[in-house]
N, C-alpha and C. Protein backbone atom coordinates (compact mmCIF):
# COMPACT_ATOMS: atom_id res chain seq x y z
N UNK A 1 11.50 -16.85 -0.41
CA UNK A 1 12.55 -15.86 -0.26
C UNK A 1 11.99 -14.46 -0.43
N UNK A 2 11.34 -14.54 -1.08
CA UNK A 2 10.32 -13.14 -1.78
C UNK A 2 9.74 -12.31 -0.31
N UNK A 3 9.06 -13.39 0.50
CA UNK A 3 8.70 -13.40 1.51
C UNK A 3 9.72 -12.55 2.70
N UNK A 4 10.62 -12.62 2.42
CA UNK A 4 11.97 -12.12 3.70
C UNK A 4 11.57 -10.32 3.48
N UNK A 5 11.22 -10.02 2.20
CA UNK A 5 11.51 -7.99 2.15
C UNK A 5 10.27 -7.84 2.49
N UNK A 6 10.38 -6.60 3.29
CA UNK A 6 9.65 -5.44 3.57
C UNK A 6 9.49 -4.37 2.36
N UNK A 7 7.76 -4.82 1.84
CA UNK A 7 7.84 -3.97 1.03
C UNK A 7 7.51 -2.76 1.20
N UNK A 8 7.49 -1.17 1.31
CA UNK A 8 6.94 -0.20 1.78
C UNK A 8 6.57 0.81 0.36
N UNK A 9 5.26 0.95 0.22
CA UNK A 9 4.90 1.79 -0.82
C UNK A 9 4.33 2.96 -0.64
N UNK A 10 4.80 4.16 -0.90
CA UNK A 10 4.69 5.52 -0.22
C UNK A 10 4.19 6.88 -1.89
N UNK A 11 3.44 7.55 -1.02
CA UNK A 11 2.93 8.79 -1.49
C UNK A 11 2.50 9.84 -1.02
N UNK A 12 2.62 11.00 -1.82
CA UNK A 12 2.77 12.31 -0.87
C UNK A 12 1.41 13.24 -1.87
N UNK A 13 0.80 14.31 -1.05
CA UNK A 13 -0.11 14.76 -1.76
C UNK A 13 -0.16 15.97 -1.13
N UNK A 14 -0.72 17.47 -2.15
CA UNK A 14 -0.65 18.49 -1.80
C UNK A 14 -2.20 19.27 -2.05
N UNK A 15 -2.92 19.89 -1.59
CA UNK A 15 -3.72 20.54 -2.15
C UNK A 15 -3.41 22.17 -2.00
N UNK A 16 -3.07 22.37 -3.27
CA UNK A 16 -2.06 23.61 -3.23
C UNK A 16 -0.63 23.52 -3.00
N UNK A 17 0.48 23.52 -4.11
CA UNK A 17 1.69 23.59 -4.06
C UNK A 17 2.44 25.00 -4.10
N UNK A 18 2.72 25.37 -2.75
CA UNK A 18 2.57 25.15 -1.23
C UNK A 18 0.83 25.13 -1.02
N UNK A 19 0.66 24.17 0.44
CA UNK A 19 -0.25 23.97 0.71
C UNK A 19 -0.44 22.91 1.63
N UNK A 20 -2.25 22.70 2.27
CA UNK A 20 -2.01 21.87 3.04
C UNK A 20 -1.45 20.32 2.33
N UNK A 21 -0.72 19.33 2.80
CA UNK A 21 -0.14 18.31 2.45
C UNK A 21 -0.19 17.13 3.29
N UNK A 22 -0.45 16.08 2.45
CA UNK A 22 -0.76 15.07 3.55
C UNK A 22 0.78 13.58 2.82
N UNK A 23 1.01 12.96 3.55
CA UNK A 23 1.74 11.61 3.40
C UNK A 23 0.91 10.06 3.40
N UNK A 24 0.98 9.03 2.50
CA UNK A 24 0.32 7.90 2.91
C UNK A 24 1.38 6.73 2.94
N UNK A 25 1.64 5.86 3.61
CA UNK A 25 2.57 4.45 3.61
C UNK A 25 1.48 3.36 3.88
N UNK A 26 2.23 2.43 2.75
CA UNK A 26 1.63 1.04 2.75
C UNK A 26 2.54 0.29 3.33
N UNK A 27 2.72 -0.93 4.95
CA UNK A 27 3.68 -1.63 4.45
C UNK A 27 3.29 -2.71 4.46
N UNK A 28 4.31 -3.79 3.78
CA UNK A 28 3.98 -5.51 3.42
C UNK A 28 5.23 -6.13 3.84
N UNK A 29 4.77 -7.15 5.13
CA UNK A 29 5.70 -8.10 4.88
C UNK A 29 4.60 -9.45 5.30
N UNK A 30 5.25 -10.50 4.02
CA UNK A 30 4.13 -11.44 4.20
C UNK A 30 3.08 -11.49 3.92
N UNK A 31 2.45 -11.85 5.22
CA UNK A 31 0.39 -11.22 5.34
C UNK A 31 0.39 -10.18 5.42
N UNK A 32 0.99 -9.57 6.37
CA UNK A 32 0.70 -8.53 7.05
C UNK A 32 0.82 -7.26 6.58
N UNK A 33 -0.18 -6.39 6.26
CA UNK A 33 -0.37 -5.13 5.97
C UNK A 33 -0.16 -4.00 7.17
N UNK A 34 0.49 -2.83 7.14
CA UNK A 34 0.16 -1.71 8.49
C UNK A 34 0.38 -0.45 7.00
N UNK A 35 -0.66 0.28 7.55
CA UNK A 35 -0.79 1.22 6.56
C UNK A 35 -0.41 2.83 8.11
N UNK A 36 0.23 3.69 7.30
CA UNK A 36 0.36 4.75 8.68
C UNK A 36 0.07 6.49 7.42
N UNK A 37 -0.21 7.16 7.76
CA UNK A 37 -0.21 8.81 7.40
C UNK A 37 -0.13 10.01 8.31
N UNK A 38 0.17 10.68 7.22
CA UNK A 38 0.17 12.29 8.24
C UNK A 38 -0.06 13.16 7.13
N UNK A 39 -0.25 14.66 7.97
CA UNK A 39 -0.70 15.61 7.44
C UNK A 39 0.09 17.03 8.13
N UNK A 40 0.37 18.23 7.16
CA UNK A 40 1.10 19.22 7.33
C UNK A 40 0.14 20.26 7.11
N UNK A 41 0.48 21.58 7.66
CA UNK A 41 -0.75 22.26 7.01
C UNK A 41 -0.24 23.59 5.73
N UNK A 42 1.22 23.79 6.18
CA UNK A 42 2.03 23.92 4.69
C UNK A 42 3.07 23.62 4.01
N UNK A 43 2.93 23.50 3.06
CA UNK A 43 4.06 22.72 2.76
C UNK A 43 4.15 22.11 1.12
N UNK A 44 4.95 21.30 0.79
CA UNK A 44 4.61 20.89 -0.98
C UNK A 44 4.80 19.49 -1.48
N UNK A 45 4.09 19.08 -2.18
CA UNK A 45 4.15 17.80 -2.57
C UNK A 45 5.96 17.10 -2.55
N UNK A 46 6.56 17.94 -3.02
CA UNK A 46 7.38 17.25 -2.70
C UNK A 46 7.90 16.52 -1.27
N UNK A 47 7.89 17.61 -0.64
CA UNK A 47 8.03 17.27 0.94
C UNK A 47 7.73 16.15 1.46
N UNK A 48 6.14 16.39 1.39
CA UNK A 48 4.82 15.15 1.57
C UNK A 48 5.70 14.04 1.15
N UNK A 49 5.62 13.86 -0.44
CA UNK A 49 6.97 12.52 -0.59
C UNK A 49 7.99 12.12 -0.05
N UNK A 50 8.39 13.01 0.49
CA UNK A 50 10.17 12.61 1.13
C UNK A 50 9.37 12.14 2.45
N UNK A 51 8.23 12.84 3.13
CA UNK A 51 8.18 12.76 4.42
C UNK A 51 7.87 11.38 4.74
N UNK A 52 6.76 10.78 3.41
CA UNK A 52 6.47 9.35 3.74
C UNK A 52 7.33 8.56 3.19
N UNK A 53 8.31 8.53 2.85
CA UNK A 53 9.25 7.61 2.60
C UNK A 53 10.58 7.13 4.03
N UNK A 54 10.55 8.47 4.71
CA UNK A 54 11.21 8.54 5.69
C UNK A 54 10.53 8.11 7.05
N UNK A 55 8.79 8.44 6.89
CA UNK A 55 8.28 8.01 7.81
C UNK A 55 7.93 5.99 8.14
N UNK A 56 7.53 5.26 6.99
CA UNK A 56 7.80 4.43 6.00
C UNK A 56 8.89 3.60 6.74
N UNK A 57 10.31 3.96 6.54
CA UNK A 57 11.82 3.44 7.27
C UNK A 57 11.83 3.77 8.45
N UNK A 58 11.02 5.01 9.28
CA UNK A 58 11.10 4.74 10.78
C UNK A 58 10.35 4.08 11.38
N UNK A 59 9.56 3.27 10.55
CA UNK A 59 8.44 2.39 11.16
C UNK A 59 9.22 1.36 10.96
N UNK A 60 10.13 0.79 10.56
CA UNK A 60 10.48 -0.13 10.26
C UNK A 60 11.36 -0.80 11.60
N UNK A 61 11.09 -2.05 12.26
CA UNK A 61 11.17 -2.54 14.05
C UNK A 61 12.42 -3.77 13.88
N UNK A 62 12.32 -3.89 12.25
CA UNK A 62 14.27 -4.99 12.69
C UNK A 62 14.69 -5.00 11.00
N UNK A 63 15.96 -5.28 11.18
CA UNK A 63 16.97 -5.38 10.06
C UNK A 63 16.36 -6.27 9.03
N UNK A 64 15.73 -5.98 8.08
CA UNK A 64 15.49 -7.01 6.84
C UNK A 64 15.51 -6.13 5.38
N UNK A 65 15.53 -6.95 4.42
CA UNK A 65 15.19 -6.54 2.94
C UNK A 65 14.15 -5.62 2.86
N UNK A 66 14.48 -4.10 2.35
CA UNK A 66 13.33 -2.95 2.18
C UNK A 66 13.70 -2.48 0.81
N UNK A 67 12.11 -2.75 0.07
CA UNK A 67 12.22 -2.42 -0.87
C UNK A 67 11.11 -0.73 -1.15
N UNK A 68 11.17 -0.02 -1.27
CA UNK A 68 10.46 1.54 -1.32
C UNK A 68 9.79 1.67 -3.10
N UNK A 69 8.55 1.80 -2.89
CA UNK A 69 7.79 1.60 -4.05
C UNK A 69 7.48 3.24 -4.28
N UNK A 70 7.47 3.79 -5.09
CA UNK A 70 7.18 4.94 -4.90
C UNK A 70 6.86 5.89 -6.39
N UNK A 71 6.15 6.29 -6.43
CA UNK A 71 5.75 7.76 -7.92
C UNK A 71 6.51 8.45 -8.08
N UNK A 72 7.09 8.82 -7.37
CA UNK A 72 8.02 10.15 -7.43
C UNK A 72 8.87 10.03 -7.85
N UNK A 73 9.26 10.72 -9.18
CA UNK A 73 10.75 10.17 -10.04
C UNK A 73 11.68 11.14 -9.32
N UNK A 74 11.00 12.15 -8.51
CA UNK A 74 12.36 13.19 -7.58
C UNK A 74 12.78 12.55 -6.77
N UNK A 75 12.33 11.38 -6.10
CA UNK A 75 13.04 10.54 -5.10
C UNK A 75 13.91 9.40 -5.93
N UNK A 76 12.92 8.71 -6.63
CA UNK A 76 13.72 7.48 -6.81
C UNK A 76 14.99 8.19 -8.13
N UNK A 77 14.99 8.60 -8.86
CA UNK A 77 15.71 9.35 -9.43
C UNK A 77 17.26 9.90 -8.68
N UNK A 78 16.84 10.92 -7.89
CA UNK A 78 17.85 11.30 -6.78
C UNK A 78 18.30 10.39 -5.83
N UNK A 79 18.02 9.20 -5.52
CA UNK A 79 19.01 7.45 -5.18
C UNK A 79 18.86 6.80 -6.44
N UNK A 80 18.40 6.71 -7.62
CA UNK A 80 18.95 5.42 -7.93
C UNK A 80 20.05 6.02 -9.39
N UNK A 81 19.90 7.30 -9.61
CA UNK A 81 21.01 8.10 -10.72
C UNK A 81 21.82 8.94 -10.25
N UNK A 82 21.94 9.14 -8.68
CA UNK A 82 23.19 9.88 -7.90
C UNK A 82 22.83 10.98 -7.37
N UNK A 83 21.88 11.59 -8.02
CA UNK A 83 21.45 13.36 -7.47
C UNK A 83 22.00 13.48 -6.14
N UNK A 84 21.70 12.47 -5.24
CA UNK A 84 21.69 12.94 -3.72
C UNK A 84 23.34 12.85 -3.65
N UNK A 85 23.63 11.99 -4.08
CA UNK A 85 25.41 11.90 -3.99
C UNK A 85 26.13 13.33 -4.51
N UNK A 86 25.43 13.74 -5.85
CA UNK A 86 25.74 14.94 -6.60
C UNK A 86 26.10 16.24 -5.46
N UNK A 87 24.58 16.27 -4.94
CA UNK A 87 24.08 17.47 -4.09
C UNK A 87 24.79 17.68 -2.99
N UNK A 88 24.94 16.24 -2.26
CA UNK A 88 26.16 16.19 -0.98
C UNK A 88 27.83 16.92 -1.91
N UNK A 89 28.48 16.39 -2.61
CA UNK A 89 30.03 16.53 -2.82
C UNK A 89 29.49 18.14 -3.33
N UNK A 90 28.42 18.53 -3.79
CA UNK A 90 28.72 20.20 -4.38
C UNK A 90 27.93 21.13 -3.33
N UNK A 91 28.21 20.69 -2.34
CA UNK A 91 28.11 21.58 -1.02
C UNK A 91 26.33 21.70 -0.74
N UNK A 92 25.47 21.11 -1.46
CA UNK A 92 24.01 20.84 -1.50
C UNK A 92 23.63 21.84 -2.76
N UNK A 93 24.59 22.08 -3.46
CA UNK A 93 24.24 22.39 -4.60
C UNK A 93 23.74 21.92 -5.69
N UNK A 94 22.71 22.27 -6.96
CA UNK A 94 22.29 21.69 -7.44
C UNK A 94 22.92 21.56 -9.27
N UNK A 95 22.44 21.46 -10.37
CA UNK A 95 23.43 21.34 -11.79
C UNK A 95 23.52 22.68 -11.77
N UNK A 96 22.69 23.56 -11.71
CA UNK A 96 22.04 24.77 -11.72
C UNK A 96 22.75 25.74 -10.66
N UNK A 97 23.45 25.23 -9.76
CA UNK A 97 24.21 26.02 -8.67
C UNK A 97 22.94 26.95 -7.72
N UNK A 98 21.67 26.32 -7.86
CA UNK A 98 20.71 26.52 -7.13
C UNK A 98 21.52 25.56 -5.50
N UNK A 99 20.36 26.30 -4.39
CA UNK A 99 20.49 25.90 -3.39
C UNK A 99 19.13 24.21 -3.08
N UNK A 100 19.80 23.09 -3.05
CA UNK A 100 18.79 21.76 -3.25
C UNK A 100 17.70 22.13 -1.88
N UNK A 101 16.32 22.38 -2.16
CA UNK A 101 15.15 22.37 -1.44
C UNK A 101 15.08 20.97 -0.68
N UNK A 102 14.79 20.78 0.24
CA UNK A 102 14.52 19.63 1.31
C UNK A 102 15.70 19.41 1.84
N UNK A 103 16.64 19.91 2.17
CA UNK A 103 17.80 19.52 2.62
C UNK A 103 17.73 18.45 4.21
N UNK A 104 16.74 19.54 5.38
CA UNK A 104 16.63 18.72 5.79
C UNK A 104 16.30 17.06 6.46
N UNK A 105 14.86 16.99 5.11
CA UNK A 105 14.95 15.97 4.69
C UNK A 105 15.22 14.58 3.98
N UNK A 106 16.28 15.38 2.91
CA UNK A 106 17.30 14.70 2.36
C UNK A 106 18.11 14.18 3.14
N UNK A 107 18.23 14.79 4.45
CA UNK A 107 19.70 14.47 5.02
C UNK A 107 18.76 13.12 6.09
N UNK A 108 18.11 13.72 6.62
CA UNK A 108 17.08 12.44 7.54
C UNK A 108 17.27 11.45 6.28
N UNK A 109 16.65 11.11 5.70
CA UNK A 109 16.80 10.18 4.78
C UNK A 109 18.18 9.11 4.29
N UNK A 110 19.30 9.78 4.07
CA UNK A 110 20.36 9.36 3.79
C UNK A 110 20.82 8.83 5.20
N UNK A 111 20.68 8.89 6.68
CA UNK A 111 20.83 8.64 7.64
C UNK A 111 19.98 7.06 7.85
N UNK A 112 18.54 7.13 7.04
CA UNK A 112 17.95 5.89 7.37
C UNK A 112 18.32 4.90 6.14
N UNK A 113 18.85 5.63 5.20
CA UNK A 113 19.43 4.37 3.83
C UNK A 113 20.48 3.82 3.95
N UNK A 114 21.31 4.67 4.94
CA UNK A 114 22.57 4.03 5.78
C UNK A 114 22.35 2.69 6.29
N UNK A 115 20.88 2.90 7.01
CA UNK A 115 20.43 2.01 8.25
C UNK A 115 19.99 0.88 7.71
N UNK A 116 18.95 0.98 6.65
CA UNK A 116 18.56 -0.01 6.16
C UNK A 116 18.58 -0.40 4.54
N UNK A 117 19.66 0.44 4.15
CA UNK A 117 20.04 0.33 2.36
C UNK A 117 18.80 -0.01 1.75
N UNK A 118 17.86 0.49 1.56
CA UNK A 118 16.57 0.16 0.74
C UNK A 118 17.20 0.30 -0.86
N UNK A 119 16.06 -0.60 -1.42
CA UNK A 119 16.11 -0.42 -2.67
C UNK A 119 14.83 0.08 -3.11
N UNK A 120 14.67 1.26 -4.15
CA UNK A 120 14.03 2.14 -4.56
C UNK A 120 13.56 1.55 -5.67
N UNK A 121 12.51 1.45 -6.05
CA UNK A 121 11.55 1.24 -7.17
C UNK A 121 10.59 2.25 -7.47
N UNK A 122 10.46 2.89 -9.20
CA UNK A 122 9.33 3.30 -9.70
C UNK A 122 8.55 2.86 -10.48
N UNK A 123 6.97 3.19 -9.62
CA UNK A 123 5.60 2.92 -10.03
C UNK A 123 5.13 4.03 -10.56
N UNK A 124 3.83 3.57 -11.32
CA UNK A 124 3.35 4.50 -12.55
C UNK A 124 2.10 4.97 -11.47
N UNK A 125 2.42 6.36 -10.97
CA UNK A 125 1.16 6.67 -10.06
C UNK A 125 -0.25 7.25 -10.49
N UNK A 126 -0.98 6.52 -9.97
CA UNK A 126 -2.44 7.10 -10.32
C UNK A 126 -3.02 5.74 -11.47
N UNK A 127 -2.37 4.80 -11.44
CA UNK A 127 -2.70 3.78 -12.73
C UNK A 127 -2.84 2.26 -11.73
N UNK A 128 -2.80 0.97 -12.34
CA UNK A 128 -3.47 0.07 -11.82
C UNK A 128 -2.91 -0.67 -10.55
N UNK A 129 -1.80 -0.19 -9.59
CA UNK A 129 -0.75 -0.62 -8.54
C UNK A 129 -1.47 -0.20 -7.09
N UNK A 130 -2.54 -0.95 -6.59
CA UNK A 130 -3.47 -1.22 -5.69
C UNK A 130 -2.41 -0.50 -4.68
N UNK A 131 -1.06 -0.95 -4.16
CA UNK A 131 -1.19 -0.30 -2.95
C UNK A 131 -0.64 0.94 -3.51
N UNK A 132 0.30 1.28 -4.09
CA UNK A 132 0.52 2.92 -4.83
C UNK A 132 -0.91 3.65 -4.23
N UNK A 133 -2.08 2.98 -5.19
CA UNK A 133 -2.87 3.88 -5.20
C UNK A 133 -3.72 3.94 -3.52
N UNK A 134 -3.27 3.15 -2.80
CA UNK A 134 -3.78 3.01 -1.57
C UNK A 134 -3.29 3.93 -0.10
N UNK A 135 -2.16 4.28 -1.04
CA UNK A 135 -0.64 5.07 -0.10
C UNK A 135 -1.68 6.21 -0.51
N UNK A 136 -1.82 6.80 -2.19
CA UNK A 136 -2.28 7.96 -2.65
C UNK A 136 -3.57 8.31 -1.52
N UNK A 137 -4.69 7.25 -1.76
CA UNK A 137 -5.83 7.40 -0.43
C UNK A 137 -5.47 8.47 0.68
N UNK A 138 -4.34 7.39 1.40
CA UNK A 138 -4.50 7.83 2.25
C UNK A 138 -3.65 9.33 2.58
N UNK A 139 -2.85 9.67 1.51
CA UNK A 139 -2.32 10.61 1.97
C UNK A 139 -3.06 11.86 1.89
N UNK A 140 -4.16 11.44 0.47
CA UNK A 140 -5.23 12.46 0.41
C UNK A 140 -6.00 12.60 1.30
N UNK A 141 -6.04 11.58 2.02
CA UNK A 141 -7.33 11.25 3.26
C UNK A 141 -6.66 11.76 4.48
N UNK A 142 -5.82 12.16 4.54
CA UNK A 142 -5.03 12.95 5.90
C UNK A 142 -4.73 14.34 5.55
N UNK A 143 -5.21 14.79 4.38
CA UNK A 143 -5.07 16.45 4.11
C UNK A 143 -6.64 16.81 4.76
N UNK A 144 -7.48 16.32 4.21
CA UNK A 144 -8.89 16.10 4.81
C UNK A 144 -9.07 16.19 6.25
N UNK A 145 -8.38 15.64 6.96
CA UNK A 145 -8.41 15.12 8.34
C UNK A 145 -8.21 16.79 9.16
């Protein structure tokens, strides 16, 4: 049964916040590994994160169990304790009555959780979670590029 989800484990990396920024995705279903990245030339770690999580779910080719592995307590945080729900009903406002940064990627996003209701998990990044740290690779390895 374990076997049925798509696992997708994602990380975002900046050298210089703002700066160039790269994205890495791991995905798993089964055997099968497909690893994908990209690279921005400004931009901020956060971004980088949202971008491979979103990039991650558009790779994704039919309806099954997606589970999103991810470091970033600004993502999994903002789906799994409401932020993003928060930010939508107070006009994309934030506790702070700040204006919420990534909007347009927030909103791409909530469009593909529609699609495929993932469930969000946090990993301890930079510590012993082979593909975490494999997503990290490569996202560093596409700022490089």
């Amino acid at each position: 049964m374990h076997n049925d989800v798509l696992k997708i484990y994602t990380d975002g990396a900046c050298s210089g916040n703002p700066g160039p920024g790269g994205w890495g995705v791991v995905m798993i279903f089964a055997e099968h590994i497909k690893e994908l990245s990209g690279a921005e030339q400004d931009t901020t770690n956060n971004r980088m994160e949202l971008l491979a999580v979103i990039r991650g779910l558009e790779a994704v080719t039919k309806k099954i169990a997606v589970e999103i592995y991810s470091d970033s307590s600004y993502i999994v945080n903002a789906i799994n304790q409401g932020w993003l729900e928060n930010w939508q009903r107070s006009g994309w406002k934030t506790a702070n009555k700040d204006s919420v940064k990534n909007q347009d990627l927030w909103q791409k996003l909530i469009e593909l959780n529609k699609e495929y209701k993932p469930k969000y998990i946090k990993v301890k990044g930079h510590s012993t979670d082979k593909y975490n740290n494999r997503a990290d690779e490569l996202a560093v390895g596409a700022i490089k590029r």
